[in-house]
Protein backbone atom coordinates (compact mmCIF):
# COMPACT_ATOMS: atom_id res chain seq x y z
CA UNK A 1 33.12 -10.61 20.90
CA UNK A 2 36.41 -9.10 22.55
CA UNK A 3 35.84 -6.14 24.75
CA UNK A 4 38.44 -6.16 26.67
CA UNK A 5 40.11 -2.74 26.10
CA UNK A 6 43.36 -3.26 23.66
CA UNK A 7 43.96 -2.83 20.40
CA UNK A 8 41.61 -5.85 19.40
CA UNK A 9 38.53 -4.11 21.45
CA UNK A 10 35.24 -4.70 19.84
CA UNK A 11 36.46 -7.84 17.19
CA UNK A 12 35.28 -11.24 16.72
CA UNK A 13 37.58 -13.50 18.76
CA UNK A 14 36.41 -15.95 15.99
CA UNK A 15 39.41 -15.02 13.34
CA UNK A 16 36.94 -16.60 10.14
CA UNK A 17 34.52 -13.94 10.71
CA UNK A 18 34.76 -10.36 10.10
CA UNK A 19 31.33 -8.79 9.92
CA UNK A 20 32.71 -5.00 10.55
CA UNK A 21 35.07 -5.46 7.56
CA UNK A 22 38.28 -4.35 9.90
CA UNK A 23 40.48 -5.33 7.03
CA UNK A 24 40.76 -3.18 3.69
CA UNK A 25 39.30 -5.13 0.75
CA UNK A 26 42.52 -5.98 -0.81
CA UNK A 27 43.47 -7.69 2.38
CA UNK A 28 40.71 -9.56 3.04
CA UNK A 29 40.57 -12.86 4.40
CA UNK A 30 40.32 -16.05 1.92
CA UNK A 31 37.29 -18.15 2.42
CA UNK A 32 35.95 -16.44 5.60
CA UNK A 33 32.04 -16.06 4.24
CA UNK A 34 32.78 -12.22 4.62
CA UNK A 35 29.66 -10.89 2.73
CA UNK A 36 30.62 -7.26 1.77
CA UNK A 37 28.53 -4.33 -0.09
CA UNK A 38 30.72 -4.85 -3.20
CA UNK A 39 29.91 -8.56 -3.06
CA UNK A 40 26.32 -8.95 -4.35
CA UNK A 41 24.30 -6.35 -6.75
CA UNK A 42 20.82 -4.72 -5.93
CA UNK A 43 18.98 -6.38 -3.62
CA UNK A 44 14.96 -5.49 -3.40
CA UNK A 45 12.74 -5.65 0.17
CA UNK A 46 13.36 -9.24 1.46
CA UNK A 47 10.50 -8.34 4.40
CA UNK A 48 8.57 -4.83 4.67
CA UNK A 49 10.11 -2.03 6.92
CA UNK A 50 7.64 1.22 6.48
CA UNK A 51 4.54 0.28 5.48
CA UNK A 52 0.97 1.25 4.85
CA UNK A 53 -2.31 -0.25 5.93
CA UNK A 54 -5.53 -0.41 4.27
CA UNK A 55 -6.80 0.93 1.00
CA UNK A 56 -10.89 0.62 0.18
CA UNK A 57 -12.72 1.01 -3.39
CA UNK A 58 -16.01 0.99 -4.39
CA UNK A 59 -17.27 0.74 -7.50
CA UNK A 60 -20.23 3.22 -8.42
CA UNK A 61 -22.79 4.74 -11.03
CA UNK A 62 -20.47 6.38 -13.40
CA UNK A 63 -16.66 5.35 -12.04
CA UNK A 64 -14.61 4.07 -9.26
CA UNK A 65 -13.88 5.92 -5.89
CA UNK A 66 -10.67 4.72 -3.38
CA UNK A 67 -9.81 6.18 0.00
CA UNK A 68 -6.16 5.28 1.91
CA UNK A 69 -4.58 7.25 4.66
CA UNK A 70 -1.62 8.87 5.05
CA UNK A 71 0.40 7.34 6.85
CA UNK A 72 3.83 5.08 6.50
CA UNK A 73 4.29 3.15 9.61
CA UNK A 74 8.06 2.15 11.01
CA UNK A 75 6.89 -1.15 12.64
CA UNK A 76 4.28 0.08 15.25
CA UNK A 77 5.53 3.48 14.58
CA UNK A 78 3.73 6.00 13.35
CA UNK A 79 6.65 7.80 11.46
CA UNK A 80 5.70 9.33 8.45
CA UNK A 81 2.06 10.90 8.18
CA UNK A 82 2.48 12.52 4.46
CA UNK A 83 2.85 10.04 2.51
CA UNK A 84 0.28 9.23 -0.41
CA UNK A 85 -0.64 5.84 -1.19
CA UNK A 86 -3.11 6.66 -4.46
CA UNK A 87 -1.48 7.36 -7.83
CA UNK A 88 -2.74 7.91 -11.49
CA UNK A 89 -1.57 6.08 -14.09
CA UNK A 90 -1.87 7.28 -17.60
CA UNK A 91 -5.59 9.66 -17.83
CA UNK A 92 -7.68 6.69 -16.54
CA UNK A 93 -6.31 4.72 -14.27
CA UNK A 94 -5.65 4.90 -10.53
CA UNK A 95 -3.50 2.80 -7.99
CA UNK A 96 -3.74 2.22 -4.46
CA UNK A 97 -0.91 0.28 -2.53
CA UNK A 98 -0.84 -1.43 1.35
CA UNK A 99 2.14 -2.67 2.24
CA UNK A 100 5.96 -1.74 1.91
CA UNK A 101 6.40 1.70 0.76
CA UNK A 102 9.95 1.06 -1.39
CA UNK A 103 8.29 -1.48 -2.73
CA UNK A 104 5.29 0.41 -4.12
CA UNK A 105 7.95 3.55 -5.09
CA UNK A 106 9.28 0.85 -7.45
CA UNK A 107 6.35 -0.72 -8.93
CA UNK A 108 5.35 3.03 -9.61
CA UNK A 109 8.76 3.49 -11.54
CA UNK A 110 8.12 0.53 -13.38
CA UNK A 111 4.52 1.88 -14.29
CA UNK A 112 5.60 4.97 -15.35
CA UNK A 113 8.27 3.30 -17.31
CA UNK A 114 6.01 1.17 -19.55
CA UNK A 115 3.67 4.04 -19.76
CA UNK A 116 6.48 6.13 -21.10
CA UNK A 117 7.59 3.45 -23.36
CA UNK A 118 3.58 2.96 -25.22
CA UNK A 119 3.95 6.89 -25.82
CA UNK A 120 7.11 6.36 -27.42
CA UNK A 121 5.30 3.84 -30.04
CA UNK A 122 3.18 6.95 -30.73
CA UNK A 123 0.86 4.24 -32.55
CA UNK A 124 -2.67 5.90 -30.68
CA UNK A 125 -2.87 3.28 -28.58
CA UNK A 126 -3.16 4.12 -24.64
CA UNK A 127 -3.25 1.15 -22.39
CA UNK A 128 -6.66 1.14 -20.50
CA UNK A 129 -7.18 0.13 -16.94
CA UNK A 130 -7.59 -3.87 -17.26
CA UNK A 131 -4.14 -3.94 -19.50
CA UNK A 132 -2.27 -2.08 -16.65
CA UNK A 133 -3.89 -4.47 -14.25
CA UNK A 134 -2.77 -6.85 -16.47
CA UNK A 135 1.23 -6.07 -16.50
CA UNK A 136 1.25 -5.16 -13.00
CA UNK A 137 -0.80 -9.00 -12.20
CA UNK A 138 1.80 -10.68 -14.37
CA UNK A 139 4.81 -8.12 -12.69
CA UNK A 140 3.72 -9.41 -9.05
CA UNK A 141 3.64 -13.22 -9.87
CA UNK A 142 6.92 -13.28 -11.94
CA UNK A 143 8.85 -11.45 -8.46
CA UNK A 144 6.86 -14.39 -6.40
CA UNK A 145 8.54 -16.65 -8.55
CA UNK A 146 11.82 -15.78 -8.21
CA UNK A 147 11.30 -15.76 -4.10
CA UNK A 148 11.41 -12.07 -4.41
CA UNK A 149 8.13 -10.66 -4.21
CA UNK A 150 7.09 -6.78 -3.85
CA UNK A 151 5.76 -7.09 -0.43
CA UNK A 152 2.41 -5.30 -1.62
CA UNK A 153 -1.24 -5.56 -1.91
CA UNK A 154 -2.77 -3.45 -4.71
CA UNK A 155 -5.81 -2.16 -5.90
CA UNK A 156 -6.51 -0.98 -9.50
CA UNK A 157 -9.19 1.41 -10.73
CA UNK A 158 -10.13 3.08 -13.59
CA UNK A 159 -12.73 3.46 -16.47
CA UNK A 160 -12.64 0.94 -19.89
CA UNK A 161 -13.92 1.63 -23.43
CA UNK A 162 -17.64 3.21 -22.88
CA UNK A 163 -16.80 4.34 -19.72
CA UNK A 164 -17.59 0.76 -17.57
CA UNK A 165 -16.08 1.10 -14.32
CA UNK A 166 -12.92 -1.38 -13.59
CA UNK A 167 -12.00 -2.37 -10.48
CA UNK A 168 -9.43 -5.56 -9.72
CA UNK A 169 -7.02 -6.41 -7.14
CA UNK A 170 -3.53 -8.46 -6.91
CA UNK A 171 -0.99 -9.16 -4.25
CA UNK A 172 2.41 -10.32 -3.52
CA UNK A 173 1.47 -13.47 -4.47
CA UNK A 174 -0.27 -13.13 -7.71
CA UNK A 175 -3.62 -13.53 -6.49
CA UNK A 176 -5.92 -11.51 -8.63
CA UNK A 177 -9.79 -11.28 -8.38
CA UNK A 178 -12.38 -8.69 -9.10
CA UNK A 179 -15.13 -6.94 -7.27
CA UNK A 180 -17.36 -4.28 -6.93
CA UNK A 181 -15.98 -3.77 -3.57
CA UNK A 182 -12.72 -4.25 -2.69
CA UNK A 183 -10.33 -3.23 0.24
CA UNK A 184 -6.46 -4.37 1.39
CA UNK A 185 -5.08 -4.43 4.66
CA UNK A 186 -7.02 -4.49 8.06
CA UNK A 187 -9.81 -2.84 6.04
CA UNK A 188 -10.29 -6.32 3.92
CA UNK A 189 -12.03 -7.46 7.62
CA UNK A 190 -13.38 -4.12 8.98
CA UNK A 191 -14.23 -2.15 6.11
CA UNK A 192 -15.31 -4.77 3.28
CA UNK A 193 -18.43 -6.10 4.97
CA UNK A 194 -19.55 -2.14 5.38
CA UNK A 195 -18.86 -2.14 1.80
CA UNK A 196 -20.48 -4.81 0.21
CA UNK A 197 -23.87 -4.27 3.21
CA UNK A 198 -24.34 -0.93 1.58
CA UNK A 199 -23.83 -2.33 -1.58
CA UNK A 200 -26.47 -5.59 -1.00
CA UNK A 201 -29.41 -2.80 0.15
CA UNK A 202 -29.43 -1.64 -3.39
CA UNK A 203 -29.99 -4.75 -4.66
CA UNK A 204 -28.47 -6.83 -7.49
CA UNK A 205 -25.65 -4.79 -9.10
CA UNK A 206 -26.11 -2.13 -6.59
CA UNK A 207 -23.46 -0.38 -7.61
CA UNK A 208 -25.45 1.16 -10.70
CA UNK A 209 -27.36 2.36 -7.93
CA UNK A 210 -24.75 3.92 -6.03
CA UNK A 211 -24.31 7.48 -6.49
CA UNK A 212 -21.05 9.49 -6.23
CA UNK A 213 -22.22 11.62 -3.13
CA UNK A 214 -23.14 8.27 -1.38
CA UNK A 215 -20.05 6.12 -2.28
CA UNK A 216 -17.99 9.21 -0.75
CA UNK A 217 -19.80 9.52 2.48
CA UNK A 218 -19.48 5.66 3.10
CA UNK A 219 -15.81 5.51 2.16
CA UNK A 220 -15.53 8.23 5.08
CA UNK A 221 -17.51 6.20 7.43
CA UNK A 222 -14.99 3.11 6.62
CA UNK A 223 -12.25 5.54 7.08
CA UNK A 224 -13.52 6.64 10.46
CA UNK A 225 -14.27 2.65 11.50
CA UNK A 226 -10.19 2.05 10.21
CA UNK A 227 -9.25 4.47 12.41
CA UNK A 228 -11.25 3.78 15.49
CA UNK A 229 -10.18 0.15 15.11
CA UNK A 230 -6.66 0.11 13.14
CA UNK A 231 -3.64 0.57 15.15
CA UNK A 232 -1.42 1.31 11.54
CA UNK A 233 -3.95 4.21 10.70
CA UNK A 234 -4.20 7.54 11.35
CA UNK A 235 -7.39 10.32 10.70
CA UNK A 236 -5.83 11.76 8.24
CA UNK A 237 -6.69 10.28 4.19
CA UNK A 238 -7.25 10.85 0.85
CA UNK A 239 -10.01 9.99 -1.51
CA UNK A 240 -9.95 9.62 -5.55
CA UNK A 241 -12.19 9.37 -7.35
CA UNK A 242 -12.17 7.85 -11.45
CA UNK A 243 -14.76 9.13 -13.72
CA UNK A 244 -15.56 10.58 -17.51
CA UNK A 245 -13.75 13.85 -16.00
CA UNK A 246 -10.96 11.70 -15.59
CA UNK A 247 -8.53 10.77 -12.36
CA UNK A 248 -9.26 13.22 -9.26
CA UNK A 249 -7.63 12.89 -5.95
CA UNK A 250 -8.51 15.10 -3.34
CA UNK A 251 -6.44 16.72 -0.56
CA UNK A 252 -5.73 15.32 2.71
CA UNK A 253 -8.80 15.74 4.79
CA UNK A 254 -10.22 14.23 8.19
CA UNK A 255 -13.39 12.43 9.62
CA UNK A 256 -15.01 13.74 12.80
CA UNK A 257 -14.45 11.22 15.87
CA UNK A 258 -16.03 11.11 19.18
CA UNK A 259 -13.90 10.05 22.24
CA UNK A 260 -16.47 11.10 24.85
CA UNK A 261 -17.38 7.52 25.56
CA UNK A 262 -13.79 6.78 26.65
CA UNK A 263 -13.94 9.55 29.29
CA UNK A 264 -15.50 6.34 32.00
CA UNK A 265 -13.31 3.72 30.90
CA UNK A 266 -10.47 2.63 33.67
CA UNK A 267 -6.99 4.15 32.40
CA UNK A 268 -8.45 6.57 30.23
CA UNK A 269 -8.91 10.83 31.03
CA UNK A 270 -9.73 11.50 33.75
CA UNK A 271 -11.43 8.40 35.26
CA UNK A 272 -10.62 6.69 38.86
CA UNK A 273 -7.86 3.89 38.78
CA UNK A 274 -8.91 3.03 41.72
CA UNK A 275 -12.53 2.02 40.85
C-alpha cells in the first residue's frame, strides 16, 4: 500500500489490483482479478459469524420437550441475547437450530415455503414430523454437496399418526440419527449424558416413564449445567414443549445459580491476590 500523502494516498502500488474499486465500473481495468459486488450472484454463509450454542430434547410420556437459550454470539461475543432458536412448523412439529443464525433464518424460509406450498395442494394432506425431517435431511446433504452447506446442527420434534413422539437430528453434513435424547452444540458432551442417566434409571424405554413435570425440571438442570460450563450461553432460555395440545413454547425464563463458592477462589470477589 501507498501512504504517502498525494493524490495516490491509500492505493495499491500494485497497478493489477484494485480491491477498493477506485475506478468507476465502466473504466475498469481488463484482466486485473477485480472481484466486484456486481460480479457474482447470492452468495450463502461460507463460515458462521453469529451463532448459537446448544439445543437439548427429550423425548417423554405423551410428546417431545426442547430447551435452547437465547442468545446469538458474535465470535466470543455475547451480542444478541433475544434471539429464539425454537420454531413450529406446521401444528406438530418443532425445530431447534445451533449454529449460524442466517443460516437457520433461511432454512426457516425454506420451511415455511414448502409448508405454504402443501396448503396450496389443499389435497388434506399435512406433512407430519418425520416428512419435514425428511426434506430438511435431504435439504442439508444436497448444500454439503455442492460445498455449500448451512452451517447448522438441527433438532426436529414433533408428534406422528397416534400421537408417537418423534424426535431426529441432522447436521451440516447430512448426518441424521434418532434418539430419545438428543442435544447439539457443547450440550451434545455436557448435557447428553445427564439426559440419557435420567433416562437409563427408568429402565428400558424410559421415556414412557418420563413424565412432563420431570422432563421439564431436568431440561432446566441441563440448562443450568450449559450455563455454568458453556462460555456461548447465557441464563436466559426457552423451553417447548410438543404434545396432543399441540406446539407450546414458553417465554424466556431463568434457572437459579449459586456463585457463593467462587467468593474463595484467587481472582474472583473479593478474595486475596496475594494468597
Amino acid at each position: 500500500m501507498n501512504h504517502f500523502p498525494s493524490t495516490s494516498w491509500g492505493k495499491p502500488r500494485n497497478d493489477s489490483v484494485d480491491p477498493y474499486a477506485t475506478f468507476p465500473i465502466h473504466q475498469g481495468r481488463q484482466n486485473s482479478g477485480q472481484i466486484d459486488a456486481f460480479s457474482q450472484g447470492v452468495q450463502h454463509t461460507q463460515q458462521p459469524i453469529v451463532t448459537g450454542t446448544s439445543v437439548l430434547a427429550i423425548k417423554f410420556n405423551g410428546g417431545v420437550m426442547m430447551a435452547a437459550d437465547n442468545l446469538a454470539s458474535y465470535g466470543s461475543l455475547a451480542r444478541f441475547k433475544d434471539i429464539k432458536r425454537l420454531h413450529a412448523v406446521g401444528e406438530s412439529t418443532l425445530i431447534g437450530a445451533s449454529g449460524d443464525m442466517a443460516d437457520y433464518q433461511q432454512v426457516i424460509k425454506l420451511l415455511e415455503n414448502q409448508m405454504i406450498s402443501e396448503q396450496i395442494l389443499d389435497d388434506g394432506h399435512v406433512l407430519t414430523s418425520s416428512q419435514i425431517y425428511e426434506y430438511l435431511s435431504n435439504v442439508m446433504y444436497s448444500k454439503r454437496n455442492k460445498q455449500d452447506p448451512f452451517w447448522n446442527a438441527f433438532i426436529v420434534a414433533g408428534l406422528e399418526h397416534g400421537n408417537v413422539p418423534f424426535l431426529s437430528y441432522v447436521d451440516l453434513l447430512g448426518t441424521t440419527y434418532s434418539a430419545p435424547s438428543l442435544a447439539s452444540g457443547y450440550g451434545h458432551h455436557i448435557a447428553q449424558p445427564l439426559l440419557r442417566k435420567a433416562l437409563e434409571r427408568l429402565g428400558p424405554e424410559g421415556e414412557k416413564s418420563l413424565s412432563e413435570v420431570d422432563a421439564r425440571a431436568l431440561l432446566e438442570q441441563c440448562m443450568k449445567v450449559l450455563f455454568y460450563r458453556d462460555a456461548r450461553s447465557i441464563n436466559k432460555f426457552q423451553i417447548a414443549s410438543v404434545t396432543s395440545r399441540g406446539v407450546e413454547i414458553s417465554e424466556s425464563m431463568k434457572a437459579p445459580t449459586e456463585w457463593s463458592f467462587a467468593e474463595g477462589l484467587r481472582g474472583y470477589g473479593n478474595s486475596d491476590e496475594t494468597d
